[in-house]
C-alpha atoms as a PDB file:
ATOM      1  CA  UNK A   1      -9.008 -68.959  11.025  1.00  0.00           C
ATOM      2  CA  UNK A   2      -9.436 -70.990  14.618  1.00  0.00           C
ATOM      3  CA  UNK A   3      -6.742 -68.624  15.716  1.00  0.00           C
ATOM      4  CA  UNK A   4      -8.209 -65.637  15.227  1.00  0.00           C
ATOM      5  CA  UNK A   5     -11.597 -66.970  16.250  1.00  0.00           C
ATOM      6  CA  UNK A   6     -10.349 -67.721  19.600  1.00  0.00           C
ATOM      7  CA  UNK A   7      -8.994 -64.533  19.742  1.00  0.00           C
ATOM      8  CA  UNK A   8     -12.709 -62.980  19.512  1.00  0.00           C
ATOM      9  CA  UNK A   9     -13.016 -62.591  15.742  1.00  0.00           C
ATOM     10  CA  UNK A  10     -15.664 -63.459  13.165  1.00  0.00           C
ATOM     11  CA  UNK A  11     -14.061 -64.940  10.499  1.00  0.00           C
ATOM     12  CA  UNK A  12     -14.945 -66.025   6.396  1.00  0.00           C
ATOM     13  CA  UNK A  13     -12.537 -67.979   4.646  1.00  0.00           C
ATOM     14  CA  UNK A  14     -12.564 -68.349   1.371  1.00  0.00           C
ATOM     15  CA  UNK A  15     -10.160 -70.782  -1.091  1.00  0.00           C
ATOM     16  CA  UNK A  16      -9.270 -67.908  -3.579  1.00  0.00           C
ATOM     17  CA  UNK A  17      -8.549 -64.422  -4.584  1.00  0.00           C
ATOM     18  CA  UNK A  18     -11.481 -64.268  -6.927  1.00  0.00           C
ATOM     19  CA  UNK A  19     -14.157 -65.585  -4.051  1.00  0.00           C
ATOM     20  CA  UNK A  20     -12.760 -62.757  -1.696  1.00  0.00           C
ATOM     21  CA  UNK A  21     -13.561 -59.999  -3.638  1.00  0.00           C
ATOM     22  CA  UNK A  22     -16.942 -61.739  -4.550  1.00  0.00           C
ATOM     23  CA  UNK A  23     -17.163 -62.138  -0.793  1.00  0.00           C
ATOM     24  CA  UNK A  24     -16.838 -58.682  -0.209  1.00  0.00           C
ATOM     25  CA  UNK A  25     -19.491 -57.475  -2.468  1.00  0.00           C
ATOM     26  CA  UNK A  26     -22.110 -58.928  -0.413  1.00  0.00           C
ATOM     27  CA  UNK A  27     -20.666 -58.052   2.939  1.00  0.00           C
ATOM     28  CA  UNK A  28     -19.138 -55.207   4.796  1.00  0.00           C
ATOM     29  CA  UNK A  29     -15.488 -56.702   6.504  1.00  0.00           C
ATOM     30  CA  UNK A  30     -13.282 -54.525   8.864  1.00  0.00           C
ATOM     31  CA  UNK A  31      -9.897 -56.609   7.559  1.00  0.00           C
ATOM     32  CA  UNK A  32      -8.864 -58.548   5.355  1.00  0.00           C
ATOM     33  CA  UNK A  33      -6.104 -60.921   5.628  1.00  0.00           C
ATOM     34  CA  UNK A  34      -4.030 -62.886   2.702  1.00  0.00           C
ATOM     35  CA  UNK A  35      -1.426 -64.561   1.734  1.00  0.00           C
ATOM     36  CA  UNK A  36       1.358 -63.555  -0.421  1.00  0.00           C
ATOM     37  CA  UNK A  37       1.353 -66.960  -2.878  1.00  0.00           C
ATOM     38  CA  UNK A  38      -1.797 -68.212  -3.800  1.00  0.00           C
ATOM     39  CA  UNK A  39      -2.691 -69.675  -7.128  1.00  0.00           C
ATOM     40  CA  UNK A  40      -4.918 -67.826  -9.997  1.00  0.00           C
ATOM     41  CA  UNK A  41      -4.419 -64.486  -8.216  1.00  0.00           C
ATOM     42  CA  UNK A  42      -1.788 -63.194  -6.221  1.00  0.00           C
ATOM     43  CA  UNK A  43      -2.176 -61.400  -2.615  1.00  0.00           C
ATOM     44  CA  UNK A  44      -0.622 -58.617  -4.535  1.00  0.00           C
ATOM     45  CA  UNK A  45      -3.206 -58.572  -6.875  1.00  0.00           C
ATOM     46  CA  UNK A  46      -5.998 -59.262  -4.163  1.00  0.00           C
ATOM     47  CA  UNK A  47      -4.789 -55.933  -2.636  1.00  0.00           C
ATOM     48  CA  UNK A  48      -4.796 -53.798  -5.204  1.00  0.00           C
ATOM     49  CA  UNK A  49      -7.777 -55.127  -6.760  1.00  0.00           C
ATOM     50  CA  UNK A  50      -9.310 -54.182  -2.867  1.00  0.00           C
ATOM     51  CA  UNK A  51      -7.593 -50.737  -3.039  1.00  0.00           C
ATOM     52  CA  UNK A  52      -9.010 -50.035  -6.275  1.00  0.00           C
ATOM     53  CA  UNK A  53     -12.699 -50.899  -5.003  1.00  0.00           C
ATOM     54  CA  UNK A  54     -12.374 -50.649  -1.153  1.00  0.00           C
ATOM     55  CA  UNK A  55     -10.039 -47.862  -0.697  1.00  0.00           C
ATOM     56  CA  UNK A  56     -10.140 -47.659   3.225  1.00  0.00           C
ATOM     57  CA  UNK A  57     -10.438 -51.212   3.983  1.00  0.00           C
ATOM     58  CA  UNK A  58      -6.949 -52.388   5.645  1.00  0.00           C
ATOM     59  CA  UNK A  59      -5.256 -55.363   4.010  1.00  0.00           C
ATOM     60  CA  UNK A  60      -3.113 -57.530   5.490  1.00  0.00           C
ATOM     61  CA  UNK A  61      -0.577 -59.784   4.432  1.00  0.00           C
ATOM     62  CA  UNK A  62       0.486 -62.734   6.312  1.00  0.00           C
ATOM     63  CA  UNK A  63       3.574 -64.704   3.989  1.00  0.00           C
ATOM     64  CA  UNK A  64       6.714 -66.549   4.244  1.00  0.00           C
ATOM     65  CA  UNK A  65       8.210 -63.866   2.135  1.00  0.00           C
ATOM     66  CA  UNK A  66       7.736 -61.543   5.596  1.00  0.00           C
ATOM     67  CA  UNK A  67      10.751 -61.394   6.817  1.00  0.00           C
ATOM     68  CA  UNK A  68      12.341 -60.724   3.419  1.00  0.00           C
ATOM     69  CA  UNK A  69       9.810 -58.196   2.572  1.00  0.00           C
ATOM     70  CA  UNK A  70      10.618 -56.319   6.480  1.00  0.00           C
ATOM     71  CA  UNK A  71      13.267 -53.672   4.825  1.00  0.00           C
ATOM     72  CA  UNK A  72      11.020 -52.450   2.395  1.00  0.00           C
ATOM     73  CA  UNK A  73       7.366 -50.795   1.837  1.00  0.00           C
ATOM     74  CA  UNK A  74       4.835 -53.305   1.961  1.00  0.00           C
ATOM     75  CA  UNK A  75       3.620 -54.054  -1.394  1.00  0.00           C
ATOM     76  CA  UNK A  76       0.878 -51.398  -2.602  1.00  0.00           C
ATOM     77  CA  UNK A  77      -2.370 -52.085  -1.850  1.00  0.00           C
ATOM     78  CA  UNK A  78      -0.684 -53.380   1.418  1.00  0.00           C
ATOM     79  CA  UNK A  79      -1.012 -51.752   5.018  1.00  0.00           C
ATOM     80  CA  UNK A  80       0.752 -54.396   6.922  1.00  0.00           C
ATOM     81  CA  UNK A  81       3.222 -57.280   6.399  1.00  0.00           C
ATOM     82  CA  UNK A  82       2.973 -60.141   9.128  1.00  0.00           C
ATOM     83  CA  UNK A  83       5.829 -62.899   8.683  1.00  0.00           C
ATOM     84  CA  UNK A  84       4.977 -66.124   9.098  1.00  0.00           C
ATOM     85  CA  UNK A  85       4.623 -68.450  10.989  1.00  0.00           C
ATOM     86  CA  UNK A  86       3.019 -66.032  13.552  1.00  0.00           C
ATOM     87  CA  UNK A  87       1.495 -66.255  17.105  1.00  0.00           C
ATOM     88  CA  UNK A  88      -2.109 -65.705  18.135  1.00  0.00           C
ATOM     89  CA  UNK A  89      -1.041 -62.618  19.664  1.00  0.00           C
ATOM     90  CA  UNK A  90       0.652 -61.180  16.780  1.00  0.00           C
ATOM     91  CA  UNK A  91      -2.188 -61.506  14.177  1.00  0.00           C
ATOM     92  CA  UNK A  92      -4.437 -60.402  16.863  1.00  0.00           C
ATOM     93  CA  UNK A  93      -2.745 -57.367  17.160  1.00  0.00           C
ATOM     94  CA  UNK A  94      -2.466 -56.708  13.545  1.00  0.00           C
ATOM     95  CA  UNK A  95      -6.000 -57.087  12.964  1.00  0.00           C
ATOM     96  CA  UNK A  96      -6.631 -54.336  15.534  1.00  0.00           C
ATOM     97  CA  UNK A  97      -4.285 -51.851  15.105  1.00  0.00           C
ATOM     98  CA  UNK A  98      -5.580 -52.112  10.983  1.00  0.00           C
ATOM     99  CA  UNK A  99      -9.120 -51.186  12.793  1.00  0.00           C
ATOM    100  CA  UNK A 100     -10.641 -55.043  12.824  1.00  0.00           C
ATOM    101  CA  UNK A 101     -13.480 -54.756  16.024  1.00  0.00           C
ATOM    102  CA  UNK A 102     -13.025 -57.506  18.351  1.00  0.00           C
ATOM    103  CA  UNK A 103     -16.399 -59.515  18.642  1.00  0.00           C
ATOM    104  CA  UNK A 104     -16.131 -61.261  21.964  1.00  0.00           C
END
């Protein structure tokens, strides 16, 4: 989160899949980031449970599994794959080619 704060963006984090997608019903969001592996719900899941409400908003997925998962579709649901670990200027750059409006 400090990361991409520094880098100009506003930023909720939340500790689960479930709280994001009650996060998003009370707020609009330009991206949203998640991990891969993350207990009670997948970022799998989290993305297609986004798709299926949210169709246009970009998800991201920022995982150890990246580099693994570079030879092949991301997973659906998914618009981007970012391996980790990955710089400031790399998740930066993800957020705003997927459409995420820098603040500062």
């Amino acid at each position: 989160c400090a990361c991409l704060q520094s880098g100009g963006h506003l930023v909720q984090s939340v500790a689960s899949g479930a709280a994001a997608l009650e996060l998003l019903e009370t707020a609009p969001f330009d991206v949203v980031l998640t991990d891969r592996s993350m207990p009670e719900m997948s970022g799998d899941r989290l993305a297609l449970r986004i798709r299926e409400r949210w169709p246009e908003l970009p998800v991201l997925m920022l995982t150890g599994f990246g580099s693994l998962m570079q030879d092949e579709p991301p997973p659906p649901g998914v618009d981007q794959v970012i391996a980790k670990p990955a710089t400031l200027r790399e998740l930066c750059d993800a957020v705003a080619a997927a459409g995420g409006r820098r603040t500062a």
